[in-house]
Every structure is written in structure tokens, then in C-alpha cells.
PDB file of N, CA and C in Angstrom:
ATOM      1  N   UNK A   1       0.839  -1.170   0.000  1.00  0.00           N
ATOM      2  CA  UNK A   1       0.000   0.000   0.000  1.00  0.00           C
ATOM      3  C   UNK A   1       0.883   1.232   0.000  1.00  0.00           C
ATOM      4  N   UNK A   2       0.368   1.970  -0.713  1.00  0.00           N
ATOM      5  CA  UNK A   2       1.455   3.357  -0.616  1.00  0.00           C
ATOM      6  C   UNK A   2       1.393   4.091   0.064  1.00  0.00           C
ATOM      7  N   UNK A   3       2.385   4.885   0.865  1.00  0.00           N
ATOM      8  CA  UNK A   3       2.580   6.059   2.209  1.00  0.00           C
ATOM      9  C   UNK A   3       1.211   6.796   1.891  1.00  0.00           C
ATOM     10  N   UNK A   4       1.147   7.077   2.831  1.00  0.00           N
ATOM     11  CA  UNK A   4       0.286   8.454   3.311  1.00  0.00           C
ATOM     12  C   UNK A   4       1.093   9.556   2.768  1.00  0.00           C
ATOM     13  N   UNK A   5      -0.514  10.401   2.229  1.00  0.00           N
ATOM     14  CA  UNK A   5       0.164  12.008   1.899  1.00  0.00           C
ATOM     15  C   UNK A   5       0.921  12.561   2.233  1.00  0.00           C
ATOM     16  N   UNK A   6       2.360  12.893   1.587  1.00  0.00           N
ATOM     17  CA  UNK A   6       2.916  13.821   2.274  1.00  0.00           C
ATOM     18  C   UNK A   6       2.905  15.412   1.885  1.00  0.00           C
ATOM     19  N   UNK A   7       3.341  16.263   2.807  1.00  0.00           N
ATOM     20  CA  UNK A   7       2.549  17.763   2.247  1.00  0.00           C
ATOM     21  C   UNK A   7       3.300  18.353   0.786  1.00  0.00           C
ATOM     22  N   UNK A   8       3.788  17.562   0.128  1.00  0.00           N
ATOM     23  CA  UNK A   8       4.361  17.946  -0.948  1.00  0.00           C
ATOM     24  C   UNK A   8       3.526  16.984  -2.011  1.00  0.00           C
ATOM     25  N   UNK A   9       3.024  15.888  -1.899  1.00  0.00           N
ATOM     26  CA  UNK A   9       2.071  15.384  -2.378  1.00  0.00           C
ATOM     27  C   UNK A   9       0.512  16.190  -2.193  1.00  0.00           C
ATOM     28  N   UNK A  10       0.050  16.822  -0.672  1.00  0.00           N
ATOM     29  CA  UNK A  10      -1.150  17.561  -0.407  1.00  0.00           C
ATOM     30  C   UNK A  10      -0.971  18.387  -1.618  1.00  0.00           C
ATOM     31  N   UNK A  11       0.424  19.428  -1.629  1.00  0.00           N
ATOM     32  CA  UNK A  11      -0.080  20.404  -2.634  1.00  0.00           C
ATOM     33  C   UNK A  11       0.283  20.150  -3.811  1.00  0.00           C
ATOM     34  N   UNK A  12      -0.208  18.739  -4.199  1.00  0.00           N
ATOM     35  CA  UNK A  12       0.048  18.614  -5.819  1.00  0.00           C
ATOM     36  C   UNK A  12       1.560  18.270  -6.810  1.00  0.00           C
ATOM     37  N   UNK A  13       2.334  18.410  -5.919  1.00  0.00           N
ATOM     38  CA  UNK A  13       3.462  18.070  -6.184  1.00  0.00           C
ATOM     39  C   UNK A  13       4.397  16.521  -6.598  1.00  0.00           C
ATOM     40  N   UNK A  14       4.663  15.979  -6.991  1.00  0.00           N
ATOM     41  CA  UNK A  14       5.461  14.365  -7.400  1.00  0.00           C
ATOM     42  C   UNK A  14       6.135  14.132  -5.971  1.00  0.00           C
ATOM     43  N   UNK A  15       5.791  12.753  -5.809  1.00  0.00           N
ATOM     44  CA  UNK A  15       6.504  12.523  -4.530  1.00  0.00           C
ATOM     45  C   UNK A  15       8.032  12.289  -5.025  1.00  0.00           C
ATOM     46  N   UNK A  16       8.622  13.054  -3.991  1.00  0.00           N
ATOM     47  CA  UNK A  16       9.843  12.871  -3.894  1.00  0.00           C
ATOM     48  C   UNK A  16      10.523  11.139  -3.680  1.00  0.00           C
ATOM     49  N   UNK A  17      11.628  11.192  -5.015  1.00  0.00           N
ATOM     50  CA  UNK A  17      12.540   9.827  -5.049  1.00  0.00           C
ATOM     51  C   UNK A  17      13.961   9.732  -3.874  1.00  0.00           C
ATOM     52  N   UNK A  18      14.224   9.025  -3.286  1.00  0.00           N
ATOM     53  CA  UNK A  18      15.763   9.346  -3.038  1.00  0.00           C
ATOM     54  C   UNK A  18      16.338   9.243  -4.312  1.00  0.00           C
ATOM     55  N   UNK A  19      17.353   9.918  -4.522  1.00  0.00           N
ATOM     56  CA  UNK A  19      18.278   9.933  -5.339  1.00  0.00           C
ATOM     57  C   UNK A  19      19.433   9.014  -5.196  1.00  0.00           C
ATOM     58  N   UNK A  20      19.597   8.011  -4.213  1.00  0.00           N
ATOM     59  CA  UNK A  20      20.169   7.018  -3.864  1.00  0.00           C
ATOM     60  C   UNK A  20      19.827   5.828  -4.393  1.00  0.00           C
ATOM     61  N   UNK A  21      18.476   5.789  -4.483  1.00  0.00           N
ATOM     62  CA  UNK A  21      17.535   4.473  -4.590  1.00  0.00           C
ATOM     63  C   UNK A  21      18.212   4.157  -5.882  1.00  0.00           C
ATOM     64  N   UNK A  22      18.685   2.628  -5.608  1.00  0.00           N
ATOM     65  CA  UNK A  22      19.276   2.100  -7.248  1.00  0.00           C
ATOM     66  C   UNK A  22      18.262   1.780  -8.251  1.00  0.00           C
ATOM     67  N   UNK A  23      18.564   1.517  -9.219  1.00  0.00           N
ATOM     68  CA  UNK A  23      17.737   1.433 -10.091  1.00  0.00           C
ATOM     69  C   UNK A  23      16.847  -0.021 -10.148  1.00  0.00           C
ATOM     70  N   UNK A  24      17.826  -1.227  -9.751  1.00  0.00           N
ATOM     71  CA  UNK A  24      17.162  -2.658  -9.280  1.00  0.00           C
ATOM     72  C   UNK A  24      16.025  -2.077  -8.442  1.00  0.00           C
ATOM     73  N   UNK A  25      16.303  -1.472  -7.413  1.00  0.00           N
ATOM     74  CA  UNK A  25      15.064  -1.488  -6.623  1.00  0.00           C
ATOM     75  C   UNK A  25      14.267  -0.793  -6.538  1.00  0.00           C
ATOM     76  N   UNK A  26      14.215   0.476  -7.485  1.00  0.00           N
ATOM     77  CA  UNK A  26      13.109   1.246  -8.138  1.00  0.00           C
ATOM     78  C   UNK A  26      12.083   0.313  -9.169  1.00  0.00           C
ATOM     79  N   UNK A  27      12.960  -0.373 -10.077  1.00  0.00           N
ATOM     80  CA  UNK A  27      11.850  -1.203 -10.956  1.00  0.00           C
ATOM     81  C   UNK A  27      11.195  -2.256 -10.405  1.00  0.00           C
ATOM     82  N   UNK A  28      11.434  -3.051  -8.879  1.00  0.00           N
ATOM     83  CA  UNK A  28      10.941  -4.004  -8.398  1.00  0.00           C
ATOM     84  C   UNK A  28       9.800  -3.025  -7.543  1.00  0.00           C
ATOM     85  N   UNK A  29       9.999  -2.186  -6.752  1.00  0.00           N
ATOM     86  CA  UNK A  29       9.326  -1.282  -6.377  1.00  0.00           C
ATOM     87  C   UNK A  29       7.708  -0.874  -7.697  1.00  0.00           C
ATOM     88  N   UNK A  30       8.318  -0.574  -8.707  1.00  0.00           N
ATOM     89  CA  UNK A  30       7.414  -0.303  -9.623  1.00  0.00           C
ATOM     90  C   UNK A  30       6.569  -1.437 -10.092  1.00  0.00           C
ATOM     91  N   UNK A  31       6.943  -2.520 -10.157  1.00  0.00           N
ATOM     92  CA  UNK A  31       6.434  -3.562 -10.592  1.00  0.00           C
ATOM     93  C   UNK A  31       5.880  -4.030  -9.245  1.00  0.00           C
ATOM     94  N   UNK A  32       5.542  -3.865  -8.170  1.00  0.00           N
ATOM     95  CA  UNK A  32       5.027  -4.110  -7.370  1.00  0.00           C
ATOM     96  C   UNK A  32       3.680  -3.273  -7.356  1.00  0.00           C
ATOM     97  N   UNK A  33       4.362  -1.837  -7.522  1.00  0.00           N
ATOM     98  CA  UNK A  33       2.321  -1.153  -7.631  1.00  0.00           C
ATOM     99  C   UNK A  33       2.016  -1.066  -8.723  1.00  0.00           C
ATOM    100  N   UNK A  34       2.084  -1.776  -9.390  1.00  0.00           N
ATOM    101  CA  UNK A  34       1.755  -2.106 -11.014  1.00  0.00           C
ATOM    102  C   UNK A  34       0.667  -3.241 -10.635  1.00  0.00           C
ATOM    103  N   UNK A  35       1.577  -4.120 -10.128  1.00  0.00           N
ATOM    104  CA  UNK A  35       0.680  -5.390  -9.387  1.00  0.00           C
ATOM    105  C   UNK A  35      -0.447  -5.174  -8.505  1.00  0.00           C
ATOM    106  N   UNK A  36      -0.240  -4.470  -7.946  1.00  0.00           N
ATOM    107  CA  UNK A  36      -0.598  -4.128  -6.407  1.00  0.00           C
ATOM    108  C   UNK A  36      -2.454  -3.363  -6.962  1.00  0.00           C
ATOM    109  N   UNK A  37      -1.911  -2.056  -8.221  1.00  0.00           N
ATOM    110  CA  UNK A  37      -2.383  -1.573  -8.912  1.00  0.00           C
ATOM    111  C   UNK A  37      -4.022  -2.329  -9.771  1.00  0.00           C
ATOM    112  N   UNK A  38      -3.457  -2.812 -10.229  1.00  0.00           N
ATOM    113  CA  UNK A  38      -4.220  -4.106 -11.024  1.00  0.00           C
ATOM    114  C   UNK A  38      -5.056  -5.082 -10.447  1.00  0.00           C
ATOM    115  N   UNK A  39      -4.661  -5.121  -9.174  1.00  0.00           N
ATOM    116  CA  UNK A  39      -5.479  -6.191  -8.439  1.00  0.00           C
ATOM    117  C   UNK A  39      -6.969  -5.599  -7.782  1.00  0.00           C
ATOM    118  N   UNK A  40      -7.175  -4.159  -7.854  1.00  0.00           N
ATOM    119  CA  UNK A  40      -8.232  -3.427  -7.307  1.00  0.00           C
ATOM    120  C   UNK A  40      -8.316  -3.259  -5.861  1.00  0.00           C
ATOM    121  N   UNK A  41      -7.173  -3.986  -5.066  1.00  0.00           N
ATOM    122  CA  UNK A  41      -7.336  -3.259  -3.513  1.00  0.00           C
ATOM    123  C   UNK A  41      -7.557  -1.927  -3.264  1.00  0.00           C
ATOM    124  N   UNK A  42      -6.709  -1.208  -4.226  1.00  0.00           N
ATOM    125  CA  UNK A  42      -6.917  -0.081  -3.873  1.00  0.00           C
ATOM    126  C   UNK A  42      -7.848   0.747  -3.749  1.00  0.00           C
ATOM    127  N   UNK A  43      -7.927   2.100  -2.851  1.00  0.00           N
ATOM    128  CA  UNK A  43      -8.733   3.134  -2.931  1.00  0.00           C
ATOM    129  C   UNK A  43      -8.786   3.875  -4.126  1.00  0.00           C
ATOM    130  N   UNK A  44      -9.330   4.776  -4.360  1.00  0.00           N
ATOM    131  CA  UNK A  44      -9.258   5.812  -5.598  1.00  0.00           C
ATOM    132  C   UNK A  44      -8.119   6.561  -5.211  1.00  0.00           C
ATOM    133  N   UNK A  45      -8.052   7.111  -3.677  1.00  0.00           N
ATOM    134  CA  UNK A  45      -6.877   7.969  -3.532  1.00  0.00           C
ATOM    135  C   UNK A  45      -5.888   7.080  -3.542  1.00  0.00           C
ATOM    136  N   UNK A  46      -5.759   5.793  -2.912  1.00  0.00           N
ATOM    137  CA  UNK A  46      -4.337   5.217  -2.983  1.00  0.00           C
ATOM    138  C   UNK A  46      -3.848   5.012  -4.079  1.00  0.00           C
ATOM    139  N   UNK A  47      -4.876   4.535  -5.075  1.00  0.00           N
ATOM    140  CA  UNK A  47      -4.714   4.428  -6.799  1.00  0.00           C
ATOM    141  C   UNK A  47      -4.028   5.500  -7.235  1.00  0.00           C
ATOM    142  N   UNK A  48      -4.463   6.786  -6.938  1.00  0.00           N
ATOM    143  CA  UNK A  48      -3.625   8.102  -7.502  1.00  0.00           C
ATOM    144  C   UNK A  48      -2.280   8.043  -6.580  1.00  0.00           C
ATOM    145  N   UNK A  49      -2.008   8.028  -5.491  1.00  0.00           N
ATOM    146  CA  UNK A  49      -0.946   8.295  -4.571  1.00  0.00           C
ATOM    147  C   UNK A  49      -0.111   6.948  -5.448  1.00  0.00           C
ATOM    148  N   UNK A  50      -0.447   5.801  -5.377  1.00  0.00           N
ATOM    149  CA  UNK A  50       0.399   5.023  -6.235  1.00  0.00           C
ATOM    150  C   UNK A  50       1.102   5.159  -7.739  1.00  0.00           C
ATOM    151  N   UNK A  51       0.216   5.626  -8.739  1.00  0.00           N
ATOM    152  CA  UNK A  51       0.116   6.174 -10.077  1.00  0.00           C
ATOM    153  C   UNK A  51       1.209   7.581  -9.823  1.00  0.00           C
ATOM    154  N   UNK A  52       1.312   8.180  -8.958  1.00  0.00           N
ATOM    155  CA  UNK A  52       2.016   9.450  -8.707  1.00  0.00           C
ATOM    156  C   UNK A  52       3.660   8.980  -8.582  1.00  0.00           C
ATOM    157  N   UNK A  53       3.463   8.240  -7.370  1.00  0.00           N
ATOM    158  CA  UNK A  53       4.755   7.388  -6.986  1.00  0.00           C
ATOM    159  C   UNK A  53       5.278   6.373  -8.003  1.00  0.00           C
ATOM    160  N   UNK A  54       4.503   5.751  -9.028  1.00  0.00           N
ATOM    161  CA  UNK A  54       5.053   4.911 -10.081  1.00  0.00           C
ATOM    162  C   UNK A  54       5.439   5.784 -11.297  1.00  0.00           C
ATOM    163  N   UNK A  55       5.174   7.149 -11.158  1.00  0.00           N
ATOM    164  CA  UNK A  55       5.153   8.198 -12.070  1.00  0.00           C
ATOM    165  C   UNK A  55       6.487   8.437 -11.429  1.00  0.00           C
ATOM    166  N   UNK A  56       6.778   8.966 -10.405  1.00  0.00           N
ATOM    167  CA  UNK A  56       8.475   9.422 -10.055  1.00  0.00           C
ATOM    168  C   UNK A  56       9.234   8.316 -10.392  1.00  0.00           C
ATOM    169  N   UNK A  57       8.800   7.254  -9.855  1.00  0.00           N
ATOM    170  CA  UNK A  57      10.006   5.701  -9.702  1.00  0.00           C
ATOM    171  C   UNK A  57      10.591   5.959 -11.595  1.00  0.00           C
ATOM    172  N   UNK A  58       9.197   5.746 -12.320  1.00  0.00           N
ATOM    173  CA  UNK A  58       9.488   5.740 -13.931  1.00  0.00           C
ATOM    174  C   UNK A  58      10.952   6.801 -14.063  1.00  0.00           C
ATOM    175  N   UNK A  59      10.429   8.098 -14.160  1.00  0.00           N
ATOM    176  CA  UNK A  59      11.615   9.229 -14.124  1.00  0.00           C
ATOM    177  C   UNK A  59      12.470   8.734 -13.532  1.00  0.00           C
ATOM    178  N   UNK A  60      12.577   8.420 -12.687  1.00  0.00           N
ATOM    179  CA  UNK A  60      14.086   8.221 -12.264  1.00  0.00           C
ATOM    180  C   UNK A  60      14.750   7.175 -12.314  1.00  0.00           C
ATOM    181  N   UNK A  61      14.223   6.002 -13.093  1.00  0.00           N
ATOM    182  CA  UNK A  61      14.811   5.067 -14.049  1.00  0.00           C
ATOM    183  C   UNK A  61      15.367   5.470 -15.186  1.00  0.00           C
ATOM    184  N   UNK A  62      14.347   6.892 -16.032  1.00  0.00           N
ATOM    185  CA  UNK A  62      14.710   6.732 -16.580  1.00  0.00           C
ATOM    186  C   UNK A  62      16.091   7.968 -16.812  1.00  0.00           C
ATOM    187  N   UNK A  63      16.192   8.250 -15.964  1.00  0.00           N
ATOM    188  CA  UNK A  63      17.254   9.148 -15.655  1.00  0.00           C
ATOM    189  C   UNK A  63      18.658   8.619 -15.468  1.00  0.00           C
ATOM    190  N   UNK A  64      18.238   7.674 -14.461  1.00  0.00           N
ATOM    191  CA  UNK A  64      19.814   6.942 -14.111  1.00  0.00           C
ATOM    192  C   UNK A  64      19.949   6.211 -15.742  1.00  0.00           C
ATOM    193  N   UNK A  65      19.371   5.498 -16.293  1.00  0.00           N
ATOM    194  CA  UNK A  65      19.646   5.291 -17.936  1.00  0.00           C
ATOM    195  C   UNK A  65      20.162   5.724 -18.657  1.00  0.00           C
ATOM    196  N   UNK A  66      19.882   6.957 -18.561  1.00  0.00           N
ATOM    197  CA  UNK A  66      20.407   8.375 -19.554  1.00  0.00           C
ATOM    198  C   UNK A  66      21.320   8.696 -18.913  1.00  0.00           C
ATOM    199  N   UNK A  67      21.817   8.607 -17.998  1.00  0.00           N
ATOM    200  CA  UNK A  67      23.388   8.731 -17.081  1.00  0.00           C
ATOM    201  C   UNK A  67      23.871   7.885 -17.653  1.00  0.00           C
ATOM    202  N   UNK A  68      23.693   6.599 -17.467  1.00  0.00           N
ATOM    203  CA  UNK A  68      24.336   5.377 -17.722  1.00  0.00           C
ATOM    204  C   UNK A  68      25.091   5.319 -19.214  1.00  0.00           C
ATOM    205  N   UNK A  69      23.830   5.733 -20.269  1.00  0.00           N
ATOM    206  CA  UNK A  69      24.373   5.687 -21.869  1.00  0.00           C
ATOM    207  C   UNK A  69      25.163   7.041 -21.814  1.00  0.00           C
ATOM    208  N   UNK A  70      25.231   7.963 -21.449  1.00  0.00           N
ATOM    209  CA  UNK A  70      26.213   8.697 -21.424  1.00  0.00           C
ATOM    210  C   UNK A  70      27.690   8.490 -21.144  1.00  0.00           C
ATOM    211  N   UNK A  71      27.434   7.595 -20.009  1.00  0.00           N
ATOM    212  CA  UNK A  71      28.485   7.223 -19.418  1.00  0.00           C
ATOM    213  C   UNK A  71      29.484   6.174 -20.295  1.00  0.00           C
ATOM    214  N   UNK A  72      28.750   5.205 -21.582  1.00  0.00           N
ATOM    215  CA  UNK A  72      28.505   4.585 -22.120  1.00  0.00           C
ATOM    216  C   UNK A  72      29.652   5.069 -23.746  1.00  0.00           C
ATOM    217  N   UNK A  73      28.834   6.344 -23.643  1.00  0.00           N
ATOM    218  CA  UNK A  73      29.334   6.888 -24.591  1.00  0.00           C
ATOM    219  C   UNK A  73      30.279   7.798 -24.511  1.00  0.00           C
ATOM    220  N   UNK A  74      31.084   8.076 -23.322  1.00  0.00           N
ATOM    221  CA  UNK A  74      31.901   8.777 -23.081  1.00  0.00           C
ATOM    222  C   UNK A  74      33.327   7.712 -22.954  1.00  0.00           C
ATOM    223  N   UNK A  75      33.050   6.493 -22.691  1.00  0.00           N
ATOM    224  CA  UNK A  75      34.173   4.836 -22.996  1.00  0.00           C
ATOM    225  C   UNK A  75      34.585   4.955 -24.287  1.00  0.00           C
ATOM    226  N   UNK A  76      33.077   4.990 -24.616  1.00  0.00           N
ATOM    227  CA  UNK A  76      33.445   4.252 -26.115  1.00  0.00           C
ATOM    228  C   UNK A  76      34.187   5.704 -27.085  1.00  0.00           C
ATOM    229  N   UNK A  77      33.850   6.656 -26.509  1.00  0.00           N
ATOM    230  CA  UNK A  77      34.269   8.119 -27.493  1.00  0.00           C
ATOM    231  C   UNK A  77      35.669   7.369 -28.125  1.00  0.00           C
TER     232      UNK A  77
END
């Protein structure tokens, strides 16, 4: 189930990622309220609070990626 509101979520805002969180355990994370998602436990609000939070996890996969091929391409230069 996903956290409770936090006041940066109250006012509309993307919940905040650590910037630590590796990328293995952002996509297992994601694939969990994907699951979690799909199965209809959820509330309407937890549905959005989840959808919000699978919305940051996404970005910041796909961020560390785009680090990564950079990184990628700065070897191979």
C-alpha cells in the first residue's frame, strides 16, 4: 500500500525519489504497484498516490539510464 500524503504530495506536487535508490530497486518497487495496482485493492486515492509514486520511480529510471548511456558513450568516445 502506498505512504500516506505527504505535504508535498497535499499540494500537488510528485513525490519525492531518493536519489540514492538504485535502479534494481526502483523497478521491483514499480512492478510491485503495477501489481498491487491491477489487483483493485486499492482506494481511488491510494490508486492516484500510487500512479504518482510509479510516475516518479518511472523518471528516475529513466534518468539513471540516460546517465548510464552517457556514461557509455563517453568509454566508447
Amino acid at each position: 500500500m502506498p505512504a500516506k500524503k505527504s505535504e508535498s504530495q497535499k499540494d500537488g506536487l510528485a513525490p519525492q525519489i531518493d536519489p540514492a535508490l538504485r535502479y534494481e530497486d526502483a523497478v521491483k518497487e514499480l512492478e510491485k504497484l503495477i501489481v498491487d495496482m491491477e489487483s483493485g485493492k486499492f482506494s481511488l486515492e491510494e490508486t492516484l498516490l500510487a500512479y504518482q509514486r510509479g510516475a516518479a520511480l518511472l523518471k528516475h529510471c529513466q534518468a539513471m539510464l540516460l546517465q548510464v548511456e552517457q556514461q557509455v558513450r563517453v568509454f566508447e568516445g
